[in-house]
C-alpha atoms as a PDB file:
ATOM      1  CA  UNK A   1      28.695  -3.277  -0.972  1.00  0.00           C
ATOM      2  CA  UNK A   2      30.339  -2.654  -4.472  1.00  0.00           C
ATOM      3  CA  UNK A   3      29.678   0.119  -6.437  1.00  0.00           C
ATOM      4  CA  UNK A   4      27.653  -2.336  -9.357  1.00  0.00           C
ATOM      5  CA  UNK A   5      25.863  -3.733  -6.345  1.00  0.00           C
ATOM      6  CA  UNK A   6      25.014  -0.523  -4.858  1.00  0.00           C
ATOM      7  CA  UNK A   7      24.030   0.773  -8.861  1.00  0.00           C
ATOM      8  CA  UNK A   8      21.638  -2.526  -8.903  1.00  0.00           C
ATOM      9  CA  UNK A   9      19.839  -2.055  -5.726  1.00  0.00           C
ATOM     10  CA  UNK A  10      19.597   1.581  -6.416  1.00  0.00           C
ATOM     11  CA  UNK A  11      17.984   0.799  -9.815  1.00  0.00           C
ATOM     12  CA  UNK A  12      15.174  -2.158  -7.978  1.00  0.00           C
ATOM     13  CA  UNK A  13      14.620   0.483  -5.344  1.00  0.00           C
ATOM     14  CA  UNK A  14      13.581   3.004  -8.382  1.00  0.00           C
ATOM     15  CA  UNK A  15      11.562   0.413 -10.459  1.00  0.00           C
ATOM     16  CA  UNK A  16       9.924  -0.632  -6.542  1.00  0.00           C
ATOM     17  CA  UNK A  17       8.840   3.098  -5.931  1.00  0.00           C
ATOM     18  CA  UNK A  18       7.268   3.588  -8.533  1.00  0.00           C
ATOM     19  CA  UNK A  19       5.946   0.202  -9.585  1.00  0.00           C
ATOM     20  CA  UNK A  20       4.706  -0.288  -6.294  1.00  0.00           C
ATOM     21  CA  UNK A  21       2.148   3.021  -6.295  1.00  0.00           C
ATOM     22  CA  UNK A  22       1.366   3.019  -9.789  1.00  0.00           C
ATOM     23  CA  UNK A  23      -0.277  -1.035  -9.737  1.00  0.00           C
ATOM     24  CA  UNK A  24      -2.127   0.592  -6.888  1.00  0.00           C
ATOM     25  CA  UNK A  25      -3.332   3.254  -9.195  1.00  0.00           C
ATOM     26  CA  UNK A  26      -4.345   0.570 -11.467  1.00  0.00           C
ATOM     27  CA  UNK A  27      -5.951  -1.905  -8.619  1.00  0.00           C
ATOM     28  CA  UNK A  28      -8.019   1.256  -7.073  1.00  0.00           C
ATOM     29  CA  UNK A  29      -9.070   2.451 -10.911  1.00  0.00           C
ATOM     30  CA  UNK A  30     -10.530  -0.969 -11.555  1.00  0.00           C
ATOM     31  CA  UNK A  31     -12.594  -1.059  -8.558  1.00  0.00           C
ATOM     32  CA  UNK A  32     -13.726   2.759  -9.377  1.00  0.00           C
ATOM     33  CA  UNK A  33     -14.447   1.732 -12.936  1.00  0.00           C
ATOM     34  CA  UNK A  34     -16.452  -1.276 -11.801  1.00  0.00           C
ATOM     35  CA  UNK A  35     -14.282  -3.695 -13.418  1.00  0.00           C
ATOM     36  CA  UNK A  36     -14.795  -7.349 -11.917  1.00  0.00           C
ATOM     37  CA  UNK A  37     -16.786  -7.030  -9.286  1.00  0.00           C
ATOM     38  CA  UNK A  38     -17.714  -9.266  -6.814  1.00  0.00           C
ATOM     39  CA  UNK A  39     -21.332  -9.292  -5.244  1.00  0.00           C
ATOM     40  CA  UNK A  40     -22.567  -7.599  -3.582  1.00  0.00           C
ATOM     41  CA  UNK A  41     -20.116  -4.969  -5.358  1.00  0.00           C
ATOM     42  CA  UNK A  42     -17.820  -3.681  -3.161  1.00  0.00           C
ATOM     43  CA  UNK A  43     -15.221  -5.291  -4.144  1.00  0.00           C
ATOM     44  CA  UNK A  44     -13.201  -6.080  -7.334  1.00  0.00           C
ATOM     45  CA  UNK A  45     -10.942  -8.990  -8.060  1.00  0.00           C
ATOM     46  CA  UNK A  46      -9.493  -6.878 -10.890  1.00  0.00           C
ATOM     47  CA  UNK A  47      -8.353  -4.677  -8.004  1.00  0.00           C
ATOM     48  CA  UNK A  48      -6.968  -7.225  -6.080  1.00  0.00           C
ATOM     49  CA  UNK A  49      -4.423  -8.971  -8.482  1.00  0.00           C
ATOM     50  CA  UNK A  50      -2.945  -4.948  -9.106  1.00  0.00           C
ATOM     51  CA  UNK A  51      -3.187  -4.726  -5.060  1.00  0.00           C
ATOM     52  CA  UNK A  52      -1.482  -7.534  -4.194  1.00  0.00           C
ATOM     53  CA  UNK A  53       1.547  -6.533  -6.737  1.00  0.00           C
ATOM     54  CA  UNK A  54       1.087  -3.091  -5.608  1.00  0.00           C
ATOM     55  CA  UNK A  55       1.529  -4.286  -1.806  1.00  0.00           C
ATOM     56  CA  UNK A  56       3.843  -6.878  -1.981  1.00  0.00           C
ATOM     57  CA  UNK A  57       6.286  -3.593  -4.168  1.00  0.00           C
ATOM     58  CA  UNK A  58       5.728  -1.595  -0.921  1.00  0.00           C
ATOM     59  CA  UNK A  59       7.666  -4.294   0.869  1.00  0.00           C
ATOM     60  CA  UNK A  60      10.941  -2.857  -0.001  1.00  0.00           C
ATOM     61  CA  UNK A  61       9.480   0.535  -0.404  1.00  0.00           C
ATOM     62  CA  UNK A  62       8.836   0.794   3.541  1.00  0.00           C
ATOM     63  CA  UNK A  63      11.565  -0.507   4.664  1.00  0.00           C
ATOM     64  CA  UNK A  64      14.069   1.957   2.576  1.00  0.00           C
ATOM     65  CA  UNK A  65      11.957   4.575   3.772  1.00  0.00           C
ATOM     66  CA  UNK A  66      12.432   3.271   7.434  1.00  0.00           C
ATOM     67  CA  UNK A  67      16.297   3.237   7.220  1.00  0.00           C
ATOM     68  CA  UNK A  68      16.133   6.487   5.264  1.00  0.00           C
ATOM     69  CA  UNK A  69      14.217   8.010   8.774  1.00  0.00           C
ATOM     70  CA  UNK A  70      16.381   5.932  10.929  1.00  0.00           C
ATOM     71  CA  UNK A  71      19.242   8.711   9.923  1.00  0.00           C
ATOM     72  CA  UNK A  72      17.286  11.367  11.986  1.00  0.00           C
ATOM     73  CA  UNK A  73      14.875   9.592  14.099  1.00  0.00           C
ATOM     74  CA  UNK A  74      16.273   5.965  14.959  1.00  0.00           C
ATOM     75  CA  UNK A  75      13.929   4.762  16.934  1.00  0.00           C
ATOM     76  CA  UNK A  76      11.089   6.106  14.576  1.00  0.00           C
ATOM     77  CA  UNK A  77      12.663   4.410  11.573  1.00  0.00           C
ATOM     78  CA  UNK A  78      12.920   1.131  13.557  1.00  0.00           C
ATOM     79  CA  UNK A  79       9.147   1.036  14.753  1.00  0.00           C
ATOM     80  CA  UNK A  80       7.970   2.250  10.629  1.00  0.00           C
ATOM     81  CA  UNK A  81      10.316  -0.510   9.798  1.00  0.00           C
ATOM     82  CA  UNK A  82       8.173  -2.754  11.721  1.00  0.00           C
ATOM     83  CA  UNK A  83       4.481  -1.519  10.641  1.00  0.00           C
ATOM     84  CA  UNK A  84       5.495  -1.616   7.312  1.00  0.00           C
ATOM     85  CA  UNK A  85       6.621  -4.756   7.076  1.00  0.00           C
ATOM     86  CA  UNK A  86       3.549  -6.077   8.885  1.00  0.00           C
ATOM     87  CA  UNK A  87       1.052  -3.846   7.292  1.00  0.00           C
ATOM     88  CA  UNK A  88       2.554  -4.123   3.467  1.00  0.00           C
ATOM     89  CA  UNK A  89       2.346  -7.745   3.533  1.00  0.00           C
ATOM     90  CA  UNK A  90      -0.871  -8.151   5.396  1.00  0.00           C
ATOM     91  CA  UNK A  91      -2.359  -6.071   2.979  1.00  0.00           C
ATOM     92  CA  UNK A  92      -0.689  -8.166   0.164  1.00  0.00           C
ATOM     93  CA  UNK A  93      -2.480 -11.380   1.731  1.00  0.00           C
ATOM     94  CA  UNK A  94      -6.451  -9.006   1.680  1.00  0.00           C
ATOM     95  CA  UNK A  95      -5.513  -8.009  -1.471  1.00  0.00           C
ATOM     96  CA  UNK A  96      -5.025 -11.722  -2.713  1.00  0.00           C
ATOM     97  CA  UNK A  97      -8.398 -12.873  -0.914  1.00  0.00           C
ATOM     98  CA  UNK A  98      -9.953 -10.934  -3.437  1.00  0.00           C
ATOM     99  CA  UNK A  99      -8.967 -13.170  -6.506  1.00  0.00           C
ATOM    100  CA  UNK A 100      -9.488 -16.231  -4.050  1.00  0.00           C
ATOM    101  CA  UNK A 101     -12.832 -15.102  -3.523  1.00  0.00           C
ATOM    102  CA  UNK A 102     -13.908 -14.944  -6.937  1.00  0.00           C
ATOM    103  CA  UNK A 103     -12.373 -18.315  -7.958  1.00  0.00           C
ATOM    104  CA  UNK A 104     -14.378 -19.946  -4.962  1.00  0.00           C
ATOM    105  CA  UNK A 105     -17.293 -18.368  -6.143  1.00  0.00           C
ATOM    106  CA  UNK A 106     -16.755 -20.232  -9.403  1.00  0.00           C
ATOM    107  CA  UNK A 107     -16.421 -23.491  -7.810  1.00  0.00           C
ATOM    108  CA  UNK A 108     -19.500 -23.335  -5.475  1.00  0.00           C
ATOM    109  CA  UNK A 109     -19.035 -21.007  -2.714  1.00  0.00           C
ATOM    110  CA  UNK A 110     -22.232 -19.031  -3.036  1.00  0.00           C
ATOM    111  CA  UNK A 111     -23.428 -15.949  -1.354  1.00  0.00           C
ATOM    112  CA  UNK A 112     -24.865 -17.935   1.559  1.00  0.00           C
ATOM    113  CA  UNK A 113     -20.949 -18.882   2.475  1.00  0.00           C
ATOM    114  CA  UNK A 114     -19.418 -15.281   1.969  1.00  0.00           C
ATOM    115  CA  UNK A 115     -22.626 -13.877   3.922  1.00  0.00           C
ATOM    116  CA  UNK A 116     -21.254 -16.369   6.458  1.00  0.00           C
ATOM    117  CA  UNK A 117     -17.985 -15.463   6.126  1.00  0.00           C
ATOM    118  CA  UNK A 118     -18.107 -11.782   6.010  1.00  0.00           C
ATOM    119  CA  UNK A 119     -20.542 -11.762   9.396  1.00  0.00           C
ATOM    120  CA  UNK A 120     -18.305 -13.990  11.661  1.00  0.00           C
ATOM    121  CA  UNK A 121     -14.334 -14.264   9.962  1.00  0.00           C
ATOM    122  CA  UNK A 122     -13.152 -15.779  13.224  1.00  0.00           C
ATOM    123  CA  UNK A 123     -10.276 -14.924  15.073  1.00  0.00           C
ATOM    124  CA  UNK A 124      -8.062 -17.007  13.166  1.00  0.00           C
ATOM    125  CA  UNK A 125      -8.481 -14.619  10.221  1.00  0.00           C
ATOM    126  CA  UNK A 126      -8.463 -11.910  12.062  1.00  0.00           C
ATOM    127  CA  UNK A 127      -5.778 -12.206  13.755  1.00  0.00           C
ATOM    128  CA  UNK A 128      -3.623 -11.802  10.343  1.00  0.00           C
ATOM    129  CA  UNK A 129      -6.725  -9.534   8.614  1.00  0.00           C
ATOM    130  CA  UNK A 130      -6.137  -6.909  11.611  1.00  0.00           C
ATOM    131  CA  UNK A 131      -2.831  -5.758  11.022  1.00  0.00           C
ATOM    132  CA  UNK A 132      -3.950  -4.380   7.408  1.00  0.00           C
ATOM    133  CA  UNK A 133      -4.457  -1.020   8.917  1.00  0.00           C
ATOM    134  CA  UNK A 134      -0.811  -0.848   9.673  1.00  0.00           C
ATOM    135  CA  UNK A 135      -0.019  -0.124   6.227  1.00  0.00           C
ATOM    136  CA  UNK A 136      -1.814   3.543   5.945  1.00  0.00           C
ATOM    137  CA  UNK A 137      -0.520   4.261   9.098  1.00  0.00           C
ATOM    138  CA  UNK A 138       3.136   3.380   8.000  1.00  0.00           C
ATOM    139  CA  UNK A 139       2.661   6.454   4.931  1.00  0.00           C
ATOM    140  CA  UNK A 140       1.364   8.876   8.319  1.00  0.00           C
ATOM    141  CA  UNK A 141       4.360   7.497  10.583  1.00  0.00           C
ATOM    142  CA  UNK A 142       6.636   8.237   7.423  1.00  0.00           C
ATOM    143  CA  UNK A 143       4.984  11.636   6.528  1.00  0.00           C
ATOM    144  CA  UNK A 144       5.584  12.495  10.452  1.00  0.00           C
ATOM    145  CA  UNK A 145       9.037  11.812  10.687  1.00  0.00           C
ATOM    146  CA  UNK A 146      10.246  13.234   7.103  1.00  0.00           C
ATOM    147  CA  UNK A 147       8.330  16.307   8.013  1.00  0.00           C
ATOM    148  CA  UNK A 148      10.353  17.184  11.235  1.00  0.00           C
ATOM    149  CA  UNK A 149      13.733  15.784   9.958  1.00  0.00           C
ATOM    150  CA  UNK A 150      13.290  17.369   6.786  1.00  0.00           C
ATOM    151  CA  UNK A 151      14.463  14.291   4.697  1.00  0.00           C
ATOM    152  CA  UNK A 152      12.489  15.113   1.596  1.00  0.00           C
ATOM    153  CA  UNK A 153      10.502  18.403   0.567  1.00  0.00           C
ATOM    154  CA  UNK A 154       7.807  19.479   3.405  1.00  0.00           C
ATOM    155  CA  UNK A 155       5.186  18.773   0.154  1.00  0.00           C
ATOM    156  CA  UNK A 156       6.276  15.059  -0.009  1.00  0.00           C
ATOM    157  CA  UNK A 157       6.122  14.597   3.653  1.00  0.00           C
ATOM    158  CA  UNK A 158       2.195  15.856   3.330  1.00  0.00           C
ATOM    159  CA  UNK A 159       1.184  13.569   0.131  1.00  0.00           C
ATOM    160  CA  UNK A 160       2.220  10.510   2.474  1.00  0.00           C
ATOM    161  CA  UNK A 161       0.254  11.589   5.389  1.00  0.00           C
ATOM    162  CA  UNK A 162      -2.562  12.645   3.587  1.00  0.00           C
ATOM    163  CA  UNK A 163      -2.824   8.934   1.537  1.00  0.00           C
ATOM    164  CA  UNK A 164      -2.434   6.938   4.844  1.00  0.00           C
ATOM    165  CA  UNK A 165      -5.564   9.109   6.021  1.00  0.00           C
ATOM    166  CA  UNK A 166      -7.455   9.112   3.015  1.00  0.00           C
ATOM    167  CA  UNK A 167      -6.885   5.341   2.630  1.00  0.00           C
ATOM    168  CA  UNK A 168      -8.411   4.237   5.265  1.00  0.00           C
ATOM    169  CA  UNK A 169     -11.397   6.431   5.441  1.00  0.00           C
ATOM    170  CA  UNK A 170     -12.866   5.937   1.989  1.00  0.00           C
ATOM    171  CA  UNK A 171     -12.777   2.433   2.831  1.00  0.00           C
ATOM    172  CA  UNK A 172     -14.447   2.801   6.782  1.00  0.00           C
ATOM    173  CA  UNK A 173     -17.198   5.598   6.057  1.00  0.00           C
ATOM    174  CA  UNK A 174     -18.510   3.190   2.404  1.00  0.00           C
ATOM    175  CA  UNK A 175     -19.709   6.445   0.913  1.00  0.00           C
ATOM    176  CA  UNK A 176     -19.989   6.255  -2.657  1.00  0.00           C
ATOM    177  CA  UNK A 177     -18.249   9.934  -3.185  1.00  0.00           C
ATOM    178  CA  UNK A 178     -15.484   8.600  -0.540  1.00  0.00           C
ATOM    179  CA  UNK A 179     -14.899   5.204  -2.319  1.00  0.00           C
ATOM    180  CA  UNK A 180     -15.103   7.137  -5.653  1.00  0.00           C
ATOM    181  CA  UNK A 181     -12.656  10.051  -4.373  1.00  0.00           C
ATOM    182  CA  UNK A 182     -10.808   9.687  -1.728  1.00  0.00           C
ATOM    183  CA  UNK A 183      -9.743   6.159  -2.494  1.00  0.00           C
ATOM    184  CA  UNK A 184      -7.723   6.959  -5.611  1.00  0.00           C
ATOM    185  CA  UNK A 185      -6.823  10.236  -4.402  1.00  0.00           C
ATOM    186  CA  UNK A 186      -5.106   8.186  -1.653  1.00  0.00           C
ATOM    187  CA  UNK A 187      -3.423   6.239  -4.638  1.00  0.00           C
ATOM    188  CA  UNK A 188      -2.133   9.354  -6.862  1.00  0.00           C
ATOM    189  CA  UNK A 189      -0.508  11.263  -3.733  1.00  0.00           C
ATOM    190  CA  UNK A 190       1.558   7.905  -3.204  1.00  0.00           C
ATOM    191  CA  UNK A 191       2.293   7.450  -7.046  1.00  0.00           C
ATOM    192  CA  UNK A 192       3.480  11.532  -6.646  1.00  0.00           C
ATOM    193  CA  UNK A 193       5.382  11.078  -3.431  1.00  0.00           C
ATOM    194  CA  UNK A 194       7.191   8.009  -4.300  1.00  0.00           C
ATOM    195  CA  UNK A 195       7.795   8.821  -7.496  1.00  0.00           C
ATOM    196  CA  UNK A 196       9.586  12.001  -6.894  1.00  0.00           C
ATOM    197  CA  UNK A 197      11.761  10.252  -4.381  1.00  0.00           C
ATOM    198  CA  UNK A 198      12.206   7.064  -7.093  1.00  0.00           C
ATOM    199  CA  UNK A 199      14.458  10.010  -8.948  1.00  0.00           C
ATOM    200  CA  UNK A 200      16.573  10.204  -6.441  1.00  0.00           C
ATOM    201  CA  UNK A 201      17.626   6.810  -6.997  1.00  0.00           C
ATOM    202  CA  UNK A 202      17.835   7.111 -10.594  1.00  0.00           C
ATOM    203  CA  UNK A 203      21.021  10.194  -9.825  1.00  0.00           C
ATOM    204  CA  UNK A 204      23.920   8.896 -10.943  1.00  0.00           C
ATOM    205  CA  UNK A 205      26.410   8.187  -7.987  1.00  0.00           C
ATOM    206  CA  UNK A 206      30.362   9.094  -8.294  1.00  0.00           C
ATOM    207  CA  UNK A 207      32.706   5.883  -8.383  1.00  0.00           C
END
């Protein structure tokens, strides 16, 4: 790779790290805000045009953090390299249904057919729908292995376990404090953990 090369990825790795948590900021604030609901209201299609850009960012991010473990855990990097891939773009496809759902709606496809939908998907939904849940655990698998190899500060490490924990639960337990809580506090620990290490590939590298 040439040094301009290398100074162009660097850059789109930057812009992806923090691009990438900070339209998830925006998706999750839209759903806390109530902005576009869908009935019955627990979901937002708002949220999920920012969540689908947000997802399909943490594409690349995943994978650069997989080869960045790979340098002290190999076979750790290589399985992260493979839930993240899964689970980011999975997630990018949920994220999407949201939008889809709402235009349906528009053109006919009542309550009665989400109702429906919601209480039976099918397997051939869920056989894509399921691996959503790899993408929080990607952030914990991360968090693990940067916390025993040491790859970024022990703080950093914590801020991407705690999101891929947080995640997940506000979204599981429905609570109204967990939905309203945890759910973007999940988002800002990303936006401060990738953003510190989006820095790093904003250094300056010697010829």
């Amino acid at each position: 790779m040439t040094n301009q090369s290398n100074r162009m990825t660097r850059r789109f790795l930057a812009f992806a790290f923090i691009a990438g948590p900070l339209l998830l900021v925006f998706s999750v604030g839209a759903f806390t805000l109530g902005i576009g609901l869908i009935p019955p209201g627990i979901t937002s299609w708002v949220e999920g045009i920012f969540g689908a850009y947000a997802l399909a960012f943490f594409v690349p991010i995943y994978l650069e953090l997989a080869r960045r473990l790979s340098a002290t855990h190999p076979v750790w990097g290589m399985i992260t390299s493979f839930t993240g891939l899964f689970g980011a773009t999975a997630g990018f496809a949920i994220e999407l249904g949201r939008p889809l759902e709402h235009v349906l709606r528009q053109h006919g496809a009542g309550d009665a057919v989400w109702q429906a939908f919601y209480a039976a998907p099918g397997w051939e939904y869920l056989s894509v729908a399921l691996l959503g849940p790899l993408f929080p655990l990607t952030s914990i698998l991360l968090g693990i292995g940067f916390l025993r190899g040491k790859t970024f500060p022990a703080w950093v490490a914590v801020c991407l376990i705690l999101a891929g924990v947080f995640f997940p639960l506000a979204q599981v337990l429905g609570w109204q404090v967990s939905l309203k809580f945890l759910y973007p506090l999940a988002a800002l620990l990303w936006l401060a953990a990738l953003g510190h290490i989006a820095r790093e590939y904003l250094r300056p590298q010697p010829d």
